[in-house]
N, C-alpha and C. Protein backbone atom coordinates (compact mmCIF):
# COMPACT_ATOMS: atom_id res chain seq x y z
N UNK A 1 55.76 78.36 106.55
CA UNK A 1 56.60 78.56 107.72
C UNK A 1 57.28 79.92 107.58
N UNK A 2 57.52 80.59 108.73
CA UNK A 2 57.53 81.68 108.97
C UNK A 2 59.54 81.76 108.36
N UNK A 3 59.85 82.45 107.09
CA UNK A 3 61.33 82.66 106.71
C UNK A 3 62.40 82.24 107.97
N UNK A 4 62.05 83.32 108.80
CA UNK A 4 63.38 83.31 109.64
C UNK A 4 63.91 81.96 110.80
N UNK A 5 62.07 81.08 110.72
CA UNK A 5 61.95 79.83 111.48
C UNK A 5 62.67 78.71 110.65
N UNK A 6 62.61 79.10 109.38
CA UNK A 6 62.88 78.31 108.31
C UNK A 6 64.39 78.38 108.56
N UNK A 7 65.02 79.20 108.29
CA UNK A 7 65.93 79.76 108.51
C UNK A 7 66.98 79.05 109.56
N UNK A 8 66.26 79.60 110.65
CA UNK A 8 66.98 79.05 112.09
C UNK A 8 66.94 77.20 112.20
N UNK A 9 65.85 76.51 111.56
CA UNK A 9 65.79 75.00 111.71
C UNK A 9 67.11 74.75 110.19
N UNK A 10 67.61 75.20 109.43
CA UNK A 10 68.22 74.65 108.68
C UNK A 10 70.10 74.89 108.99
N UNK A 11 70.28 76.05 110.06
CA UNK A 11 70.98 76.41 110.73
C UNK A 11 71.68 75.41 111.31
N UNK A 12 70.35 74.97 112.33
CA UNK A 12 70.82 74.11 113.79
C UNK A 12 71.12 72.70 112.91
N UNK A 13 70.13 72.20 111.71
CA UNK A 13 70.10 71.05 111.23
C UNK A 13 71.73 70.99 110.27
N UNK A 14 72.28 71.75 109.72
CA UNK A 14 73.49 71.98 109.81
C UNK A 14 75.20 71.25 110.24
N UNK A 15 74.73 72.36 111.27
CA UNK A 15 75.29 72.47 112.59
C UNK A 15 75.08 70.89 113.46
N UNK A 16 74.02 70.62 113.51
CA UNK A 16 74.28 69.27 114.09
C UNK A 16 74.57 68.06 113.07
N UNK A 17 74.43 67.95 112.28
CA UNK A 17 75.20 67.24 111.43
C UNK A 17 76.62 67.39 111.01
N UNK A 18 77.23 68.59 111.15
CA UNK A 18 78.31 68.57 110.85
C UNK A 18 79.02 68.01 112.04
N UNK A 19 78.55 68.05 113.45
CA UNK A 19 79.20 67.80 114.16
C UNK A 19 79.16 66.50 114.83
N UNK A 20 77.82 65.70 113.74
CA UNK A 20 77.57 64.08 113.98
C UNK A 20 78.96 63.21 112.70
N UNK A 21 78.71 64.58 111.86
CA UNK A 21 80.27 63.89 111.03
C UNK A 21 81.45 64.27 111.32
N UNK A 22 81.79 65.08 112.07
CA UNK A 22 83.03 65.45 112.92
C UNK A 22 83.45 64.04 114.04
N UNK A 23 82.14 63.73 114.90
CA UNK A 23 82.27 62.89 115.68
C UNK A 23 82.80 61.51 115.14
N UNK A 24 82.63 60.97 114.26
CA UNK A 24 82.25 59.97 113.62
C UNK A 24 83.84 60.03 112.49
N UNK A 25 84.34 60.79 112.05
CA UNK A 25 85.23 61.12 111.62
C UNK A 25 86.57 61.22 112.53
N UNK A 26 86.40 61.71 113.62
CA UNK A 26 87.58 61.99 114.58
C UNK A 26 87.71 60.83 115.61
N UNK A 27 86.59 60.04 115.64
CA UNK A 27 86.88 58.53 115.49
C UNK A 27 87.56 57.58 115.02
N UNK A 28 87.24 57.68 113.88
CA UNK A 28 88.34 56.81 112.48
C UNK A 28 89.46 57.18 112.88
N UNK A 29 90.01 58.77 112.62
CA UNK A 29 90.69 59.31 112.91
C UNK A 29 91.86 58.48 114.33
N UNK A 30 91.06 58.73 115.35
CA UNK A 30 91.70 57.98 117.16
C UNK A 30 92.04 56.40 116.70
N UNK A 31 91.15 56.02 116.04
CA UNK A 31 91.33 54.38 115.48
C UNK A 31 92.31 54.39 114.72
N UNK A 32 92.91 55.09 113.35
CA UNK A 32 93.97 54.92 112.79
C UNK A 32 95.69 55.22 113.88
N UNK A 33 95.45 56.14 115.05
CA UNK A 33 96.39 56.66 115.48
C UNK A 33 96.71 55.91 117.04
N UNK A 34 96.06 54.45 117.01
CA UNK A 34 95.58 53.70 118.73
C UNK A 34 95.60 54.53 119.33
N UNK A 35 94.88 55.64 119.04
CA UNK A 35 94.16 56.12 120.23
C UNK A 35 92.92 55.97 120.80
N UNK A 36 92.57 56.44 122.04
CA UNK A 36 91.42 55.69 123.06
C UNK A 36 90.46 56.73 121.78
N UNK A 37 89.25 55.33 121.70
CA UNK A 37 88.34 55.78 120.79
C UNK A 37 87.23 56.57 121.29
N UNK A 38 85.96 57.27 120.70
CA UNK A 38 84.69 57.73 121.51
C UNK A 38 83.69 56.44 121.33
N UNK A 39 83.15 56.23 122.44
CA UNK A 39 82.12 55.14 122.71
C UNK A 39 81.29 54.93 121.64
N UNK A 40 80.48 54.14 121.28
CA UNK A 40 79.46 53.93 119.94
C UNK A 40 78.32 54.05 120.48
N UNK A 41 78.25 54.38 122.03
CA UNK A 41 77.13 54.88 122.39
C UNK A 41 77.03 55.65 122.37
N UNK A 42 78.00 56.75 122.21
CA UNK A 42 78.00 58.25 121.72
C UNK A 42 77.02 58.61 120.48
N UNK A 43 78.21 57.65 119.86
CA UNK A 43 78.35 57.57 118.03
C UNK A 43 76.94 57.42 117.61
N UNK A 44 76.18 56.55 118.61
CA UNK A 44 74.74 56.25 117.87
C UNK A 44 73.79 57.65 118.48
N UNK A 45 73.96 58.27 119.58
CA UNK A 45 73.14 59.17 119.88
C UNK A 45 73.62 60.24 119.14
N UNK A 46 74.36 60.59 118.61
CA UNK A 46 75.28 61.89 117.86
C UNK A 46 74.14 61.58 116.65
N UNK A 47 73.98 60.23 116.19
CA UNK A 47 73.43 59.95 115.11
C UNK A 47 72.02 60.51 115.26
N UNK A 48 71.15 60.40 116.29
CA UNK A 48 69.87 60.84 116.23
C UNK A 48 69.55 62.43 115.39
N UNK A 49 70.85 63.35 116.64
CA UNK A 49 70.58 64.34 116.17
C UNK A 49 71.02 64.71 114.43
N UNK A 50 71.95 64.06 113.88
CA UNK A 50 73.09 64.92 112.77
C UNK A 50 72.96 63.11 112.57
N UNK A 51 71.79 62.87 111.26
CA UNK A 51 71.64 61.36 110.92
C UNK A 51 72.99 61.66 109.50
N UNK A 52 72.25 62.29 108.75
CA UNK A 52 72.60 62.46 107.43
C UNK A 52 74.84 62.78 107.65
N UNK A 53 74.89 63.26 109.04
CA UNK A 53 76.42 63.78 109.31
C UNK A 53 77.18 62.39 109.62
N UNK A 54 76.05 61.51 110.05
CA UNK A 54 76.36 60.50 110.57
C UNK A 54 76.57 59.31 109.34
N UNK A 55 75.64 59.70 108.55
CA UNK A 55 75.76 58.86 107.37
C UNK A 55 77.23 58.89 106.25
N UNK A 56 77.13 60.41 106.18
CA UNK A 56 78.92 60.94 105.73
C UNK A 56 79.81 60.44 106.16
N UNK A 57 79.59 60.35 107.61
CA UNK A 57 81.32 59.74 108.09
C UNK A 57 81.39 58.80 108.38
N UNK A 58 80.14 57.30 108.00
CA UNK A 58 79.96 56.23 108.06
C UNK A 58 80.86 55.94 106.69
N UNK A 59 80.09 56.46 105.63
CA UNK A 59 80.81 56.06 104.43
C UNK A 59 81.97 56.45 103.92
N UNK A 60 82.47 58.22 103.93
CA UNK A 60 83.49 58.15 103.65
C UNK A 60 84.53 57.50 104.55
N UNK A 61 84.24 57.97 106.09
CA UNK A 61 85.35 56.85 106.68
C UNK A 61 86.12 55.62 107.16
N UNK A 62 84.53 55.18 105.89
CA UNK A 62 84.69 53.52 105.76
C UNK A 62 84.38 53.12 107.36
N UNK A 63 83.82 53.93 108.65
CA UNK A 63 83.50 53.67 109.67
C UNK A 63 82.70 52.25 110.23
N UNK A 64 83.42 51.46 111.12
CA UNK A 64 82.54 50.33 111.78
C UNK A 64 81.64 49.80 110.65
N UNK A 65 82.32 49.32 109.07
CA UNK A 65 81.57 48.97 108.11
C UNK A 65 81.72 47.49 108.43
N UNK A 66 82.21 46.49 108.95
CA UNK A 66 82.04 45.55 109.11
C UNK A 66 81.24 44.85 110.51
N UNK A 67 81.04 45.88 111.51
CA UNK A 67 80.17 45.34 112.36
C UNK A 67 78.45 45.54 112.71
N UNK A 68 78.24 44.04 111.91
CA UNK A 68 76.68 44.17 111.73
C UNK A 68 75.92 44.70 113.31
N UNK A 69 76.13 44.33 114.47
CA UNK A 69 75.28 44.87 115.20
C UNK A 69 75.63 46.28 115.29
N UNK A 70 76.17 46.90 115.06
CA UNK A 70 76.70 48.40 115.41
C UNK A 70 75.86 48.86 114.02
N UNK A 71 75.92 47.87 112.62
CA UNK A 71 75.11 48.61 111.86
C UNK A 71 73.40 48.48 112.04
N UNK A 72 73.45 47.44 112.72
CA UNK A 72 71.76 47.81 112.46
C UNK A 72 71.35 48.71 113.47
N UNK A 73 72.06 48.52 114.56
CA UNK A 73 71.42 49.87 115.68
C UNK A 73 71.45 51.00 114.98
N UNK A 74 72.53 51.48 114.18
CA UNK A 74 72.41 52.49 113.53
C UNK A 74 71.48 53.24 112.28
N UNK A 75 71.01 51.86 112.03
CA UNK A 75 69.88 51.76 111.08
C UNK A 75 69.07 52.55 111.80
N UNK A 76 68.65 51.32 112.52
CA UNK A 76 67.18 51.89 113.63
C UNK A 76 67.02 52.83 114.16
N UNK A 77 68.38 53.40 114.18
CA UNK A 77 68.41 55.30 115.17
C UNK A 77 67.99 56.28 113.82
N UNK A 78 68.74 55.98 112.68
CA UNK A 78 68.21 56.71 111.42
C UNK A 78 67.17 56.72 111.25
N UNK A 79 66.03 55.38 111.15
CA UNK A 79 64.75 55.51 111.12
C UNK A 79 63.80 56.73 112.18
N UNK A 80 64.40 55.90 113.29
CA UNK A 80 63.59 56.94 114.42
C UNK A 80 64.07 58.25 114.13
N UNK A 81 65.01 58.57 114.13
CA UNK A 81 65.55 60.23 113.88
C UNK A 81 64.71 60.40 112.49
N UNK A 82 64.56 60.05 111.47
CA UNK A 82 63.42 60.31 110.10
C UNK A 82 61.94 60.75 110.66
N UNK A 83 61.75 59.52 111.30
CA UNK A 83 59.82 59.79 112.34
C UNK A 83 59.92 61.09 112.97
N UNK A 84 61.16 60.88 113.60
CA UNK A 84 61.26 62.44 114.71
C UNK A 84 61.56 63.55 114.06
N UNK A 85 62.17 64.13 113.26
CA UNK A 85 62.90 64.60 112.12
C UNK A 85 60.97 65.33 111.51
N UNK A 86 60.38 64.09 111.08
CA UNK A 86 59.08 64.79 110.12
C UNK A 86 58.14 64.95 110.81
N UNK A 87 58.18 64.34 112.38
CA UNK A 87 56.85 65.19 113.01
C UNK A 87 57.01 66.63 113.74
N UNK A 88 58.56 66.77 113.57
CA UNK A 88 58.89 68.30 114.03
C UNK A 88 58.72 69.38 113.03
N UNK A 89 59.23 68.80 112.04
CA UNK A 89 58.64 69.72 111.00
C UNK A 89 57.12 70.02 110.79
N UNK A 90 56.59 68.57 110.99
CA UNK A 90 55.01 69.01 111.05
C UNK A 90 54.23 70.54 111.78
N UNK A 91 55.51 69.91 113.50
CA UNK A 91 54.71 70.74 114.37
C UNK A 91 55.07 72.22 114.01
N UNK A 92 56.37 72.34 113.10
CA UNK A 92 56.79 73.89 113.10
C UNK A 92 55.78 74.27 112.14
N UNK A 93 55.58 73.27 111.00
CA UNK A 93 54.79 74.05 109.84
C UNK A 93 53.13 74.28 109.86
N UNK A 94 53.26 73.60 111.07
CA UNK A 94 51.32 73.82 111.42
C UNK A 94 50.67 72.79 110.96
């Protein structure tokens, strides 16, 4: 793969993770302070893009650790974001 492609996909991959653990974090965050929370339908699509950002602020913020349906959807978005995740790389690397 061409350096600077390399480059630019580890950028954006980043970047959207930091801001799937920002999301996910400033959540906890609204929840400790009753404030109006962000939807978990957010929370799970934030997850597609920024899995691994999503995974950070699952665990450190002890996030929605007790609700099993919220965790397995989240499972299942991690999986698919993995499938989607390695056939893009496929297509960048030829």
């Amino acid at each position: 793969m061409n350096p600077v492609v390399t480059q630019a996909v580890i950028c954006i991959a980043v970047i959207f993770n930091a801001a799937s653990f920002l999301a996910f974090w400033s959540d906890k965050s609204r929840s400790r302070k009753n404030r109006s929370r962000i939807p978990e339908a957010l929370l799970l699509r934030v997850t597609f893009i920024g899995p691994l950002g999503s995974l950070a602020g699952i665990w450190l913020g002890r996030h929605n650790s007790r609700k099993v349906p919220f965790q397995a959807r989240h499972t299942l978005i991690l999986v698919a974001s993995a499938v989607g995740h390695y056939y893009l790389l496929r297509l960048l690397t030829g």
